[in-house]
C-alpha atoms as a PDB file:
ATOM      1  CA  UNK A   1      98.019 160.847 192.312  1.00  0.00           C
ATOM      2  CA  UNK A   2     100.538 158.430 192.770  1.00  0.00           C
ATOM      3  CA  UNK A   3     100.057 154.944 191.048  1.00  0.00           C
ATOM      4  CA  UNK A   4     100.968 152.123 193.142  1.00  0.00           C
ATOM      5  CA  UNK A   5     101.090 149.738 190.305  1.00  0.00           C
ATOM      6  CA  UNK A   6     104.164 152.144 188.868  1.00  0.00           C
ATOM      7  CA  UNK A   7     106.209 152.920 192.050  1.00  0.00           C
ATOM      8  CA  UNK A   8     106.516 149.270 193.435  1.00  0.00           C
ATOM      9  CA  UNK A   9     108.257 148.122 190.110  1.00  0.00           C
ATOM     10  CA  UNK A  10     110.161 150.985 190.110  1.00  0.00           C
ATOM     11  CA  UNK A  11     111.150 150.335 193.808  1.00  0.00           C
ATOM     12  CA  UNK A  12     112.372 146.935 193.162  1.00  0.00           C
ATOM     13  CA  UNK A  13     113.921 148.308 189.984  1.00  0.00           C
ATOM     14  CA  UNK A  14     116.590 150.512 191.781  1.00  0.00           C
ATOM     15  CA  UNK A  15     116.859 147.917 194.664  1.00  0.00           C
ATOM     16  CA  UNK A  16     117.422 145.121 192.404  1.00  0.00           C
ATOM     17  CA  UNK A  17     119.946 147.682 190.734  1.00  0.00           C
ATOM     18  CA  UNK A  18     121.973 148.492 193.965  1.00  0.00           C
ATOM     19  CA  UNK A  19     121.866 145.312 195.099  1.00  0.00           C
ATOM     20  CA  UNK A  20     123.759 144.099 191.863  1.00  0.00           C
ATOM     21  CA  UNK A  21     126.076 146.957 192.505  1.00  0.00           C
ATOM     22  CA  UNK A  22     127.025 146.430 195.800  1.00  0.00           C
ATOM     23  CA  UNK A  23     127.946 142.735 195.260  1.00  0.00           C
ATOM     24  CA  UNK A  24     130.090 143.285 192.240  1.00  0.00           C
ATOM     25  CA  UNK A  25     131.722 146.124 194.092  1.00  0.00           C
ATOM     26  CA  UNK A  26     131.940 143.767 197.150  1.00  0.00           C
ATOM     27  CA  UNK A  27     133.651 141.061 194.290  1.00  0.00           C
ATOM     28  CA  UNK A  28     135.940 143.528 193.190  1.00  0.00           C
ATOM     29  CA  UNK A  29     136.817 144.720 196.856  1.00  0.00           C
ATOM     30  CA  UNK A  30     137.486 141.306 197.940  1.00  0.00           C
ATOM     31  CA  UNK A  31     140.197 140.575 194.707  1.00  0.00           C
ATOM     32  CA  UNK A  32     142.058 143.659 195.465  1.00  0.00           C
ATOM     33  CA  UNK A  33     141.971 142.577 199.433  1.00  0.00           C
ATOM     34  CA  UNK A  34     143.409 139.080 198.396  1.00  0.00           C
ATOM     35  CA  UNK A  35     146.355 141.113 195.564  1.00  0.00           C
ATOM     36  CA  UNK A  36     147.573 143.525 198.233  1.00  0.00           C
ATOM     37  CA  UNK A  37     147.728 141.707 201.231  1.00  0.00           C
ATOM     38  CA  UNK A  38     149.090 138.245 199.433  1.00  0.00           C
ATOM     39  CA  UNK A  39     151.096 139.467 196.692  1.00  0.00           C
ATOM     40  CA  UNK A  40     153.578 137.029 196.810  1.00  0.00           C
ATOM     41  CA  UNK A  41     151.401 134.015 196.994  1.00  0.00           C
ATOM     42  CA  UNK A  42     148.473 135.670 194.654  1.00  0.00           C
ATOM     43  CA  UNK A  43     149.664 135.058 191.211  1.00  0.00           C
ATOM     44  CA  UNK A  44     147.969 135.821 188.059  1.00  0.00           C
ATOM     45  CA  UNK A  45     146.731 132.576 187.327  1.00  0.00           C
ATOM     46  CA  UNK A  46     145.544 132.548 191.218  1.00  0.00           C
ATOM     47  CA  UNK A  47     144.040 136.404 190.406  1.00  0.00           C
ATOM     48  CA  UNK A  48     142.078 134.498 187.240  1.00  0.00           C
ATOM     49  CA  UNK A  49     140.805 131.450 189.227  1.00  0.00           C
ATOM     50  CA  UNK A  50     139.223 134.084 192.101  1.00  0.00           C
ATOM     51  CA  UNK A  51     138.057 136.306 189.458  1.00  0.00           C
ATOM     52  CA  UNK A  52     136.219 133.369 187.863  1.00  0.00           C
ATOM     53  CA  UNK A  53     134.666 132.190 191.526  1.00  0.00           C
ATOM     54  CA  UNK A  54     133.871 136.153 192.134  1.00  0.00           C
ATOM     55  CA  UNK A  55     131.757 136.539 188.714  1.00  0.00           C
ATOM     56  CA  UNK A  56     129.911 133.562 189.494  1.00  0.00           C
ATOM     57  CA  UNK A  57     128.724 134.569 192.818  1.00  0.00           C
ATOM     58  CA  UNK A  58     127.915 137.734 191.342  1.00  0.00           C
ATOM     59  CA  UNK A  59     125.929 136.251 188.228  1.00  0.00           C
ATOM     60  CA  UNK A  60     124.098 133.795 190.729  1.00  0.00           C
ATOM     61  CA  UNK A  61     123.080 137.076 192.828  1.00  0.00           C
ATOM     62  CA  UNK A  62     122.402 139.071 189.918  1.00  0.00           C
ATOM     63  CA  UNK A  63     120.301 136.896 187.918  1.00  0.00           C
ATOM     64  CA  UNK A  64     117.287 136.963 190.010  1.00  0.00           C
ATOM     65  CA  UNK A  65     117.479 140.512 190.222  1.00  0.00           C
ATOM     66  CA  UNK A  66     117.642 141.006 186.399  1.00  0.00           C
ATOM     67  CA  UNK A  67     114.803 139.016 186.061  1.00  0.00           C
ATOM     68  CA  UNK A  68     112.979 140.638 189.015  1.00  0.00           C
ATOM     69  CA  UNK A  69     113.908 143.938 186.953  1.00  0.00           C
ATOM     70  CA  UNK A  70     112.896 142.854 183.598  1.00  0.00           C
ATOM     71  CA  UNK A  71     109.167 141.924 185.394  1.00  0.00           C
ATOM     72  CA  UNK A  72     108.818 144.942 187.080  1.00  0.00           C
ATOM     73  CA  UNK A  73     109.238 146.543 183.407  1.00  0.00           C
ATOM     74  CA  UNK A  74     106.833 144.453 182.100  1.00  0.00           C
ATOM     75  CA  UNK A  75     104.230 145.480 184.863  1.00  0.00           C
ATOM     76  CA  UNK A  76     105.047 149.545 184.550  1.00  0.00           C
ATOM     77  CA  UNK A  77     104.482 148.808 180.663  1.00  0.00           C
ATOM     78  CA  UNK A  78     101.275 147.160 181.097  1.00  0.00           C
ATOM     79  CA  UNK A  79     100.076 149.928 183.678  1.00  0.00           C
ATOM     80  CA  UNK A  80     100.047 152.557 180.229  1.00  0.00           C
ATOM     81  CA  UNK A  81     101.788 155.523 182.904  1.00  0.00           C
ATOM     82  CA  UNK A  82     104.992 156.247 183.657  1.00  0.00           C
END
């Protein structure tokens, strides 16, 4: 028997988990759109400053979901079943 108290967390789990992955890869897509199709105007420093905007969209998306994840951990470790 399936225990719904087990699969929900570990539904948001790997949601929460692909979510994070998809915006970082998004993050990293969008830096290497900016270096090859502006090389001469993207400079390192320029690189640094996006890289810096880029994490902290990514931490402000991914915080929520970490803590979303560490919950749902909580709950599977109070249920006593994996």
């Amino acid at each position: 028997m399936v225990n719904v108290k087990v699969v929900i967390p570990l539904v948001a789990i790997v949601v929460s988990a692909l979510v994070v992955a998809a915006v970082a890869w998004h993050s990293v897509e969008e830096i290497h759109y900016l270096k090859t199709f502006y090389p001469e105007r993207f400079t390192v420093e320029e690189a640094f400053y996006a890289s810096a905007v880029e994490l902290i969209k990514v931490l402000i998306i991914a915080i929520p979901l970490l803590i979303v994840m560490a919950v749902a951990l909580v709950v599977i470790g109070r249920s006593g079943r994996l």
